[in-house]
N, C-alpha and C. Protein backbone atom coordinates (compact mmCIF):
# COMPACT_ATOMS: atom_id res chain seq x y z
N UNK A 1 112.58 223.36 163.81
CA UNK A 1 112.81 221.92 163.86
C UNK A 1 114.32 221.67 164.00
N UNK A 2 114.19 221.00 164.83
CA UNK A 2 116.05 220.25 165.13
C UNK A 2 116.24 219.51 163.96
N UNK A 3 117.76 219.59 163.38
CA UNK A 3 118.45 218.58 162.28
C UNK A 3 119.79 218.41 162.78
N UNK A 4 119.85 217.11 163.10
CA UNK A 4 120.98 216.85 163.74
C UNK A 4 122.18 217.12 162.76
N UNK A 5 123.28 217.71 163.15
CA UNK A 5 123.97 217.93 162.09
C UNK A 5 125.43 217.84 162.65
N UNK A 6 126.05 218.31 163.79
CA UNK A 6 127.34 218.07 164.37
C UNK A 6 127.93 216.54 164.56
N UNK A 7 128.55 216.83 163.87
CA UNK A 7 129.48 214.98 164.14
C UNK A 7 130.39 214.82 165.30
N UNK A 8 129.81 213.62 165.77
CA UNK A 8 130.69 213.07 166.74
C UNK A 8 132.42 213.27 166.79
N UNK A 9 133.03 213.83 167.60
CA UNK A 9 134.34 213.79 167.59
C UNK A 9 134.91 212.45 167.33
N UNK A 10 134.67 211.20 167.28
CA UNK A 10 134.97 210.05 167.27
C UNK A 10 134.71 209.50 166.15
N UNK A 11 133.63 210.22 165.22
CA UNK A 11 132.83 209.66 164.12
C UNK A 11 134.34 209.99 162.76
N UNK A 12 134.95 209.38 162.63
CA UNK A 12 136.05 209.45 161.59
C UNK A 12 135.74 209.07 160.27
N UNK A 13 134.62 208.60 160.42
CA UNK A 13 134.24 207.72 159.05
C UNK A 13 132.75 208.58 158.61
N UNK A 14 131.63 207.62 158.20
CA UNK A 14 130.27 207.88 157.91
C UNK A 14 129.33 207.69 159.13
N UNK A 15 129.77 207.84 160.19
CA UNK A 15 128.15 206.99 160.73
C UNK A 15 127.27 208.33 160.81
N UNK A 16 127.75 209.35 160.73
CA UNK A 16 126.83 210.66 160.97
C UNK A 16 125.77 210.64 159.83
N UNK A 17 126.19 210.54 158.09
CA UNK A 17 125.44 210.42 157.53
C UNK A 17 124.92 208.97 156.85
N UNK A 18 125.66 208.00 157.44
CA UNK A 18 124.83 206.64 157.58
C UNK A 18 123.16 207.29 158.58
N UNK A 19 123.58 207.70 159.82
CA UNK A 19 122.33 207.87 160.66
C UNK A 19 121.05 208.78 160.13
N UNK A 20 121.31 209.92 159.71
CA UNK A 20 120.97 210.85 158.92
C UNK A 20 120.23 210.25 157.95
N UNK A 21 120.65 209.16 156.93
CA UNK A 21 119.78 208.87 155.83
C UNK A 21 119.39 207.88 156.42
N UNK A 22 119.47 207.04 157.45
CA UNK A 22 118.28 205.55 158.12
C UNK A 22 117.14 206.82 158.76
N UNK A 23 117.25 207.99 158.99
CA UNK A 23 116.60 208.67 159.94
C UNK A 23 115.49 209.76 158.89
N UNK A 24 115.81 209.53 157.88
CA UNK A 24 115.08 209.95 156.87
C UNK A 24 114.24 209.13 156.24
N UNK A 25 114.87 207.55 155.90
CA UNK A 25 114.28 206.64 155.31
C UNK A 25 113.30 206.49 156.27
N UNK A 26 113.32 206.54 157.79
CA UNK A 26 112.07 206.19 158.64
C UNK A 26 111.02 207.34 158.50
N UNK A 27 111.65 208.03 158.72
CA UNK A 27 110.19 209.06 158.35
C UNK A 27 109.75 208.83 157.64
N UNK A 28 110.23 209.18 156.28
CA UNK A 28 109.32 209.03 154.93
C UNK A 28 108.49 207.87 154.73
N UNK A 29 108.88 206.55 155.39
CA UNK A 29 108.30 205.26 155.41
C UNK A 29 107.53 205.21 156.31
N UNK A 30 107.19 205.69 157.74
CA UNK A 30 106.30 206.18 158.59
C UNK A 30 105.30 206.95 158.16
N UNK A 31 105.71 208.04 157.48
CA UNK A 31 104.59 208.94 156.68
C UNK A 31 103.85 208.24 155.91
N UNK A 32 104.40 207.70 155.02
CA UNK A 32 103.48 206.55 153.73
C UNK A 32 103.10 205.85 154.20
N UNK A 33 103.01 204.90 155.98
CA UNK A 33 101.86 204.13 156.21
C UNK A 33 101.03 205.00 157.04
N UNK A 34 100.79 206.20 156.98
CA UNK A 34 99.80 207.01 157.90
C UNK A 34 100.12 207.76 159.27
N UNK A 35 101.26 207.44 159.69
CA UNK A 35 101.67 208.48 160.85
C UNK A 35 102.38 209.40 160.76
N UNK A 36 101.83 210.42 161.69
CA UNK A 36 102.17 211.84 161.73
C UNK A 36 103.53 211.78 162.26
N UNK A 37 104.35 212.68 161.91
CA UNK A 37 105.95 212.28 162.01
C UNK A 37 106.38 214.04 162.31
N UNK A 38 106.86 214.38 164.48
CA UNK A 38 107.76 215.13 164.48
C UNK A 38 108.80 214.90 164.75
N UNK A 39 109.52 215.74 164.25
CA UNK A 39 111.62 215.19 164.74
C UNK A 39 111.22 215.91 166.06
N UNK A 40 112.31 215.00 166.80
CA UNK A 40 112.75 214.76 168.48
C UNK A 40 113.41 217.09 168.58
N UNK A 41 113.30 217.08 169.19
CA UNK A 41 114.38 218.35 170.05
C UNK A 41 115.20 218.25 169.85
N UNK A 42 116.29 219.18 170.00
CA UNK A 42 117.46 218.58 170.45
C UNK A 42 118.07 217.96 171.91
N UNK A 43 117.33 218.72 172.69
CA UNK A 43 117.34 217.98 173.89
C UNK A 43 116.82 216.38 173.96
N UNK A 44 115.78 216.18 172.83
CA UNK A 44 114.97 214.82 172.79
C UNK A 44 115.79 214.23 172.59
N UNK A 45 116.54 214.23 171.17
CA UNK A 45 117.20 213.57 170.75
C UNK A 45 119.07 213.37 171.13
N UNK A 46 119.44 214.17 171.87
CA UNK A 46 120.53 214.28 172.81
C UNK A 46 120.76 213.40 174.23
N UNK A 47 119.94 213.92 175.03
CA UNK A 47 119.42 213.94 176.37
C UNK A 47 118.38 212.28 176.02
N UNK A 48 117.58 212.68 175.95
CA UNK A 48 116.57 211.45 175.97
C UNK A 48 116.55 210.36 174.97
N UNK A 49 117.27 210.40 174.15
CA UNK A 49 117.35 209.40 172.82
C UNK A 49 116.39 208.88 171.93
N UNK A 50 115.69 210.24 171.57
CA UNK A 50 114.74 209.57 170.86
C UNK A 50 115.05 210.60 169.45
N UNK A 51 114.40 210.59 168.17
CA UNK A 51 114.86 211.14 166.97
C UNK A 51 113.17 211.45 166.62
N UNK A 52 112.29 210.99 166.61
CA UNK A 52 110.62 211.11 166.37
C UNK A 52 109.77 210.91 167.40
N UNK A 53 108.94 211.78 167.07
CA UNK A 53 107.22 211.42 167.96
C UNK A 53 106.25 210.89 166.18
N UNK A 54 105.86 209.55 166.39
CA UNK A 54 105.05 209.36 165.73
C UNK A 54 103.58 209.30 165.95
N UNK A 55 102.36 209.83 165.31
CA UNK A 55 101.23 209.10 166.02
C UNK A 55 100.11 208.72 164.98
N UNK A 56 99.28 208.37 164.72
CA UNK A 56 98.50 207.47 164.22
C UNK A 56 96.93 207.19 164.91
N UNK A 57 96.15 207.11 164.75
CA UNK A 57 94.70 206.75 165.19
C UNK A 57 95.00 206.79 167.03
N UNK A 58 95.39 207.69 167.39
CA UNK A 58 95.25 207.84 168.94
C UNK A 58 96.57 207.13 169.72
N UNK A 59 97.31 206.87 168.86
CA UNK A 59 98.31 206.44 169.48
C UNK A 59 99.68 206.73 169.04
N UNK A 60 100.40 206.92 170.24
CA UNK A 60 101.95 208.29 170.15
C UNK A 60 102.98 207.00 170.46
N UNK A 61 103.98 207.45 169.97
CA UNK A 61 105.67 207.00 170.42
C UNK A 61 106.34 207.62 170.25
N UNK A 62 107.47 207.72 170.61
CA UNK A 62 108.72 208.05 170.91
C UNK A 62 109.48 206.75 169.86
N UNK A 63 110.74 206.94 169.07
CA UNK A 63 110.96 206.31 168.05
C UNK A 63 112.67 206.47 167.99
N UNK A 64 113.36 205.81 168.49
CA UNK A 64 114.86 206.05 168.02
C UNK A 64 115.40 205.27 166.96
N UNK A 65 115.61 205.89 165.94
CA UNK A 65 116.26 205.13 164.72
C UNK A 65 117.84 205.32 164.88
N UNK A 66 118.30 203.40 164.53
CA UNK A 66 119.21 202.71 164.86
C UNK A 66 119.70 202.36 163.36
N UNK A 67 120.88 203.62 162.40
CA UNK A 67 121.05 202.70 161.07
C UNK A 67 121.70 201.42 161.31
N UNK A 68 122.43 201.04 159.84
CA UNK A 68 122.85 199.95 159.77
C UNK A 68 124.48 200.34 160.39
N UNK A 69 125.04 199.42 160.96
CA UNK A 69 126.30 199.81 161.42
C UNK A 69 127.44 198.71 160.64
N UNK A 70 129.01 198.78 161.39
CA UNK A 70 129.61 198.01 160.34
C UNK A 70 129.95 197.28 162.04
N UNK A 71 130.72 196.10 162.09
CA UNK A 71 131.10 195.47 163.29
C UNK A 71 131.97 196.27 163.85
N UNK A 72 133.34 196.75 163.05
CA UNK A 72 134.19 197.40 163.11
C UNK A 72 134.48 198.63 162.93
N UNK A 73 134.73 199.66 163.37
CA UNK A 73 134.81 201.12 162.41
C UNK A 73 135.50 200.81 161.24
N UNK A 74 136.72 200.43 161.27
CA UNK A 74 137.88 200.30 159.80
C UNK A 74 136.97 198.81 159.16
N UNK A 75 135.97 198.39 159.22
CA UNK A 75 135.84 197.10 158.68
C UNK A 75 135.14 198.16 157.49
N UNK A 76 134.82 197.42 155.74
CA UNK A 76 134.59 198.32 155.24
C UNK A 76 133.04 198.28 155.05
N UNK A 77 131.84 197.60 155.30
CA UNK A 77 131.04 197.77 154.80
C UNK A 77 129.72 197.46 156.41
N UNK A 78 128.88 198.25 155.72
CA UNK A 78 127.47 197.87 157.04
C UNK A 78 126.78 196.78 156.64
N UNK A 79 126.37 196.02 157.80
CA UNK A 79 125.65 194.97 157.68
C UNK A 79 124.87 194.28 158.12
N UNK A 80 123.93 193.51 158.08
CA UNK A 80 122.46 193.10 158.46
C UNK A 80 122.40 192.26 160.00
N UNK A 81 123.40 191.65 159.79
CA UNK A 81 123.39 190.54 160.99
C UNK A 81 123.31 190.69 162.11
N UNK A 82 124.52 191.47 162.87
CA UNK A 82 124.74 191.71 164.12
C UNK A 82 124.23 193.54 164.44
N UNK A 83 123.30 193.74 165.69
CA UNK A 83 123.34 195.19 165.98
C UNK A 83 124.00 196.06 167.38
N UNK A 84 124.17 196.91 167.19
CA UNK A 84 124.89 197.37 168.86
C UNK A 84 123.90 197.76 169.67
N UNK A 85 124.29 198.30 170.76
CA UNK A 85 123.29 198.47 171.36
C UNK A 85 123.96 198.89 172.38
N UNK A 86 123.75 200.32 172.82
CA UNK A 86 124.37 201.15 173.69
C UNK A 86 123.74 201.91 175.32
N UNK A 87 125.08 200.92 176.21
CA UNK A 87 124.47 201.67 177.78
C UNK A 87 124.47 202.15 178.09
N UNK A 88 126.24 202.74 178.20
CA UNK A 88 126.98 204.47 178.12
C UNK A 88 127.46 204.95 176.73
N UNK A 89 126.98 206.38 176.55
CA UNK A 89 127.61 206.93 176.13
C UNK A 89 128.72 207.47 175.94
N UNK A 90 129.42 207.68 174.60
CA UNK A 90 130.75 208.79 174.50
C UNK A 90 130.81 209.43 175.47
N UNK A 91 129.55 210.57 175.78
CA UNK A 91 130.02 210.99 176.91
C UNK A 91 129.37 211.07 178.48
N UNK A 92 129.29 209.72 178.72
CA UNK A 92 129.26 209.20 180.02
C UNK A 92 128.35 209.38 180.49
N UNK A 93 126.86 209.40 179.67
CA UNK A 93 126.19 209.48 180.32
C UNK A 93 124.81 208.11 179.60
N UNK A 94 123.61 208.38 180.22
CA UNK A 94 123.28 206.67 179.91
C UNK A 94 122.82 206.63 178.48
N UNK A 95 123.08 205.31 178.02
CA UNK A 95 123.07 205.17 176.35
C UNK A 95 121.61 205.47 175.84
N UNK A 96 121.39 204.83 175.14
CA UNK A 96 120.09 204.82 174.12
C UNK A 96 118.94 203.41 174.46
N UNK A 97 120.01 202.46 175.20
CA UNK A 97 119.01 201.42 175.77
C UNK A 97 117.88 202.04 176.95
N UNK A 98 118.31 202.73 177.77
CA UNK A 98 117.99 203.08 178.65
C UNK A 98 117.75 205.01 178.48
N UNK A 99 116.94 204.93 177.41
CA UNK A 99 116.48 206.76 177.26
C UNK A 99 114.95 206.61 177.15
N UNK A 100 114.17 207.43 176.92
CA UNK A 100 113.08 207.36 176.81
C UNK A 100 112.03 207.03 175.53
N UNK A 101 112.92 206.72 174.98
CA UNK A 101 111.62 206.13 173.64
C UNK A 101 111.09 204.96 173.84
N UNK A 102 109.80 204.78 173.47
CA UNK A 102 109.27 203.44 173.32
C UNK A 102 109.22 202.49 172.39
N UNK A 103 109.90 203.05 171.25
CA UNK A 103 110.29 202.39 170.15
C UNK A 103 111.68 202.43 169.61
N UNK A 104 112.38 201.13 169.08
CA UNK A 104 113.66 201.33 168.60
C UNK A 104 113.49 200.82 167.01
N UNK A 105 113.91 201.15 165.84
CA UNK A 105 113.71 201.14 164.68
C UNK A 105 115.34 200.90 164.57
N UNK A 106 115.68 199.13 164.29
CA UNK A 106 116.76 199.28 163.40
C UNK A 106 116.18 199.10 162.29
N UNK A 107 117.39 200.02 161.11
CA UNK A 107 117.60 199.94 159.62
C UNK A 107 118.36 198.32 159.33
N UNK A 108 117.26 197.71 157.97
CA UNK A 108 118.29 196.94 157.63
C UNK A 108 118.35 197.06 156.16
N UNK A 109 118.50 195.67 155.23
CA UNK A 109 118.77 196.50 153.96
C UNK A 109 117.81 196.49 153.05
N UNK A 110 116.31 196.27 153.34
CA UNK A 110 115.19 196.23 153.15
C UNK A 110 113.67 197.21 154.33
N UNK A 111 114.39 197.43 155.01
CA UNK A 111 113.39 198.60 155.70
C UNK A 111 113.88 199.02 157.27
N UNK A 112 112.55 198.66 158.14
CA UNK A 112 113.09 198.58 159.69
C UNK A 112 112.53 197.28 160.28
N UNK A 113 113.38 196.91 161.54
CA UNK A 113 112.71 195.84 162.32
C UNK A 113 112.48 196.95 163.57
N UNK A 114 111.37 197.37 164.13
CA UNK A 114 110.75 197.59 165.31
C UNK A 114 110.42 196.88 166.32
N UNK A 115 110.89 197.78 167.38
CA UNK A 115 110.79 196.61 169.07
C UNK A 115 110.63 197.47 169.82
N UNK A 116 109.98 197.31 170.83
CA UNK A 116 109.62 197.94 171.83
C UNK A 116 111.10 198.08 172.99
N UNK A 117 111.24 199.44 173.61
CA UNK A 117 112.65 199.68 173.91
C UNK A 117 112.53 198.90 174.99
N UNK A 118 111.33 198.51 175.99
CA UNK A 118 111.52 197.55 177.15
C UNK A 118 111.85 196.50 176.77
N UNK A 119 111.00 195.71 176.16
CA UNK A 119 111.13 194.34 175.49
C UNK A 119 112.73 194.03 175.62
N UNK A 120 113.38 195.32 174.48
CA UNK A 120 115.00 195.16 174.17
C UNK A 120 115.61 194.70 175.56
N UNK A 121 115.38 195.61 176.53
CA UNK A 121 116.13 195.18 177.72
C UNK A 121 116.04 194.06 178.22
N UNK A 122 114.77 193.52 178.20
CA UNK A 122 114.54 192.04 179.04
C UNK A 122 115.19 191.27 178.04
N UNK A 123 115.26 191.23 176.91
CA UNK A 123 116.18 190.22 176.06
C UNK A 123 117.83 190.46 176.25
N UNK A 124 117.94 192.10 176.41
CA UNK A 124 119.58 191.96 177.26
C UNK A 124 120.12 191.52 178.04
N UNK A 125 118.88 191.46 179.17
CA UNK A 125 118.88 191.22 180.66
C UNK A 125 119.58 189.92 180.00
N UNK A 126 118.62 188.78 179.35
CA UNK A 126 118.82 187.67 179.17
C UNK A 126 120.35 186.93 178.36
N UNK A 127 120.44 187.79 177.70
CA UNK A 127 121.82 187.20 176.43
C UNK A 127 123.20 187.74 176.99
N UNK A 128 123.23 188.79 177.57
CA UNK A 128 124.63 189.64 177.60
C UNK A 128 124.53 189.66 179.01
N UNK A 129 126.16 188.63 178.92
CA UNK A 129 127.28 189.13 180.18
C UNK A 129 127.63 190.23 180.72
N UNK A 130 126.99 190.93 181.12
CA UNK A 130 127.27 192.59 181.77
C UNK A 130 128.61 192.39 182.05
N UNK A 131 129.05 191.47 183.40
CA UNK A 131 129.95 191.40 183.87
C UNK A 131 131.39 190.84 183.16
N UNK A 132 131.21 190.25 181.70
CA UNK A 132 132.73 190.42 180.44
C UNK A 132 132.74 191.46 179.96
N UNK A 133 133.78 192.18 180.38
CA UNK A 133 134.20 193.08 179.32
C UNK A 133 135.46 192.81 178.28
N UNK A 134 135.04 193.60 176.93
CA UNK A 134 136.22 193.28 175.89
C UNK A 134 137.03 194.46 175.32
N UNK A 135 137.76 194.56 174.56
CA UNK A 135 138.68 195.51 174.07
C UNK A 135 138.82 195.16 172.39
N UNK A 136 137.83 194.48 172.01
CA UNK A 136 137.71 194.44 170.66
C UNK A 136 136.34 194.40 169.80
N UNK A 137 135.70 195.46 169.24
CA UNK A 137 134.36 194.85 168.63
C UNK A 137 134.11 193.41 167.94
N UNK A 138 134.73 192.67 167.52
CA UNK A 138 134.70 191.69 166.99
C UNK A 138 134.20 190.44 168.40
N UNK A 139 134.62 191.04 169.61
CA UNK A 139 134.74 189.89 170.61
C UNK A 139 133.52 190.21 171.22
N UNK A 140 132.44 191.62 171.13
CA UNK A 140 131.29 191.78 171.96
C UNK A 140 130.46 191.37 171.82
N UNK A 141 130.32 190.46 170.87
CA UNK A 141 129.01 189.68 170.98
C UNK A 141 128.37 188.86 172.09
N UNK A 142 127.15 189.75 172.73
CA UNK A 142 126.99 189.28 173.75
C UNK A 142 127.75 189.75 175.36
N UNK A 143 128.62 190.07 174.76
CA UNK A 143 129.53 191.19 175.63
C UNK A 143 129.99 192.67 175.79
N UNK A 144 130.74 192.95 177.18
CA UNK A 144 130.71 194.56 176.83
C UNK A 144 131.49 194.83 176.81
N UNK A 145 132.21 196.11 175.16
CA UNK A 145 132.49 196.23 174.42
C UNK A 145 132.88 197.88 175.19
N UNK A 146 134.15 198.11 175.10
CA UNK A 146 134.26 199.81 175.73
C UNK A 146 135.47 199.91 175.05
N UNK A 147 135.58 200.90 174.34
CA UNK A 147 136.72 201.79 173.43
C UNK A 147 138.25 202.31 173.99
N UNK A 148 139.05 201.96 173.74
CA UNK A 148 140.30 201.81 174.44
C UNK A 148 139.86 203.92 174.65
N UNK A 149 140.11 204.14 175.88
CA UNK A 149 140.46 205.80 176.37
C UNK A 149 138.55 206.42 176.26
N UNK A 150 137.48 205.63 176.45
CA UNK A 150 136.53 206.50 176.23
C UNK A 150 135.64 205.67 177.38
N UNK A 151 134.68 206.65 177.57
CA UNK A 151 134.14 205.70 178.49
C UNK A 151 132.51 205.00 177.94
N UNK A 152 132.06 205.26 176.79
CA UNK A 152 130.66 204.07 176.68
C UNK A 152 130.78 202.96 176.55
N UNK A 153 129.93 202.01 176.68
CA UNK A 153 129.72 200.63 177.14
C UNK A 153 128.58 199.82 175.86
N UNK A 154 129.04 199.28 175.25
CA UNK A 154 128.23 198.68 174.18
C UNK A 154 128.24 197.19 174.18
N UNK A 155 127.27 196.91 173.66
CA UNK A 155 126.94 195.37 172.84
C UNK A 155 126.70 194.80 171.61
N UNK A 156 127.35 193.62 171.03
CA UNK A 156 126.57 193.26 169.94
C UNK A 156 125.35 192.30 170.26
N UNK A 157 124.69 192.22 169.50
CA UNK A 157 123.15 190.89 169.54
C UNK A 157 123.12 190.90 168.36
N UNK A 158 122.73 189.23 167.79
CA UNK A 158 122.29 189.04 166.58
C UNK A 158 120.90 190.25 166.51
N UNK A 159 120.95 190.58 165.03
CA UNK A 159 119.84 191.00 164.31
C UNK A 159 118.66 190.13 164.59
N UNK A 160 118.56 188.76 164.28
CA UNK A 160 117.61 187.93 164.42
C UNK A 160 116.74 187.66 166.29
N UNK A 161 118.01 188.04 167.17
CA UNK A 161 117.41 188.26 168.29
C UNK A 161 116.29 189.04 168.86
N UNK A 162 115.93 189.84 167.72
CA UNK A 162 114.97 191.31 167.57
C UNK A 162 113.67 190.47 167.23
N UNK A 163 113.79 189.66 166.37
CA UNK A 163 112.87 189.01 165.90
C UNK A 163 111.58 188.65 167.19
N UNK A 164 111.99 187.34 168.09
CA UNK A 164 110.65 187.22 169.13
C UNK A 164 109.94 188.63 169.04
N UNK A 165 110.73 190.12 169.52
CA UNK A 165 109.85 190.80 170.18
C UNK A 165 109.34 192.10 169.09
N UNK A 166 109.53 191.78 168.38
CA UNK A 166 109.08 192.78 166.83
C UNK A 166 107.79 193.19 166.83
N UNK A 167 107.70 194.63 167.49
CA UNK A 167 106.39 195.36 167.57
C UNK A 167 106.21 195.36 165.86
N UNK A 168 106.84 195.64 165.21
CA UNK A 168 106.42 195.61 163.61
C UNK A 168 107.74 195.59 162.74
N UNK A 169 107.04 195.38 161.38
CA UNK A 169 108.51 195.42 160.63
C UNK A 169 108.30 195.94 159.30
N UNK A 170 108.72 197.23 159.17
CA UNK A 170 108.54 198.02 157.82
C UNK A 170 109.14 197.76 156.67
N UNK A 171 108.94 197.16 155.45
CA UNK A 171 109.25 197.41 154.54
C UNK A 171 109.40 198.35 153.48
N UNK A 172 110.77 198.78 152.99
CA UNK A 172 110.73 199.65 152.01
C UNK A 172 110.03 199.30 150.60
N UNK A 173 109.28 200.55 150.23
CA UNK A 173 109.02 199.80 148.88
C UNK A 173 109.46 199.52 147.65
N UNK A 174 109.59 198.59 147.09
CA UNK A 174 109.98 198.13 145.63
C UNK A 174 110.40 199.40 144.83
N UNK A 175 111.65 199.49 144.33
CA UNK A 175 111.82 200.77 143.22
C UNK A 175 111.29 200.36 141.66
């Protein structure tokens, strides 16, 4: 079994094991409502962007879990509101919007919101200016967002934008 474990050259902070524990919390919370839960390849999860195959009464997905992120890298805390959402990659090749899973699982601070990875796009299609680009995370909302010297291409969208197309929405349970 693949465990993702090499950190991003860029990753200066937590997001490696921010991702790591949203990517655990989904399993285990996938398992406890009844689906069978394998981790992605590494090629799956590299190459194709997906982190799980889940399946359930005859029916399979592909599953990329999305933790909670912060707006900013130096900002100090993660948070519910706004999510990214990536076209290119670090390294230049196509993001996670456009990989092969059929499911995207963001973490929030009560479980996951689930959406179908097409769905996501036709609501991109719709909200985000392809054609603004910015030089500050704070300014991508809705816009695209590229890292001074790197080449991926990101977005913010409200959290709540997920909402219309919410194949489901997991709750963690009560401690």
């Amino acid at each position: 079994m693949y465990t993702r474990n090499k950190r991003n050259r860029y990753d200066k902070k937590d997001s490696l094991e921010l991702g790591q524990k949203a990517e655990g919390s989904f399993a285990s919370l996938a398992q406890r409502q009844g689906w069978a839960v394998v981790e992605a390849p590494r090629s799956g999860n590299i190459e194709d962007h997906y982190d799980y195959e889940i399946s359930k009464d005859g029916r399979q997905f592909r599953v990329d879990v999305k933790s909670r992120k912060r707006v900013a890298r130096k900002s100090g805390s993660v948070q519910d509101d706004l999510v990214w959402v990536e076209f290119r990659t670090v390294r230049n090749t196509k993001g996670w919007l456009f990989g092969s899973a059929d499911l995207i699982a963001f973490e929030s601070r009560d479980g996951f919101k689930i959406v179908e990875r097409k769905a996501l796009v036709r609501v991109i299609n719709k909200l985000v200016k392809i054609h603004v680009k910015v030089d500050k995370p704070e300014d991508a909302l809705y816009k695209v967002y590229t890292r001074k010297g790197r080449p991926d291409e990101i977005t913010l969208i409200k959290a709540s934008d997920l909402d219309p197309i919410l194949w489901d929405e997991w709750k963690m349970p009560s401690v």
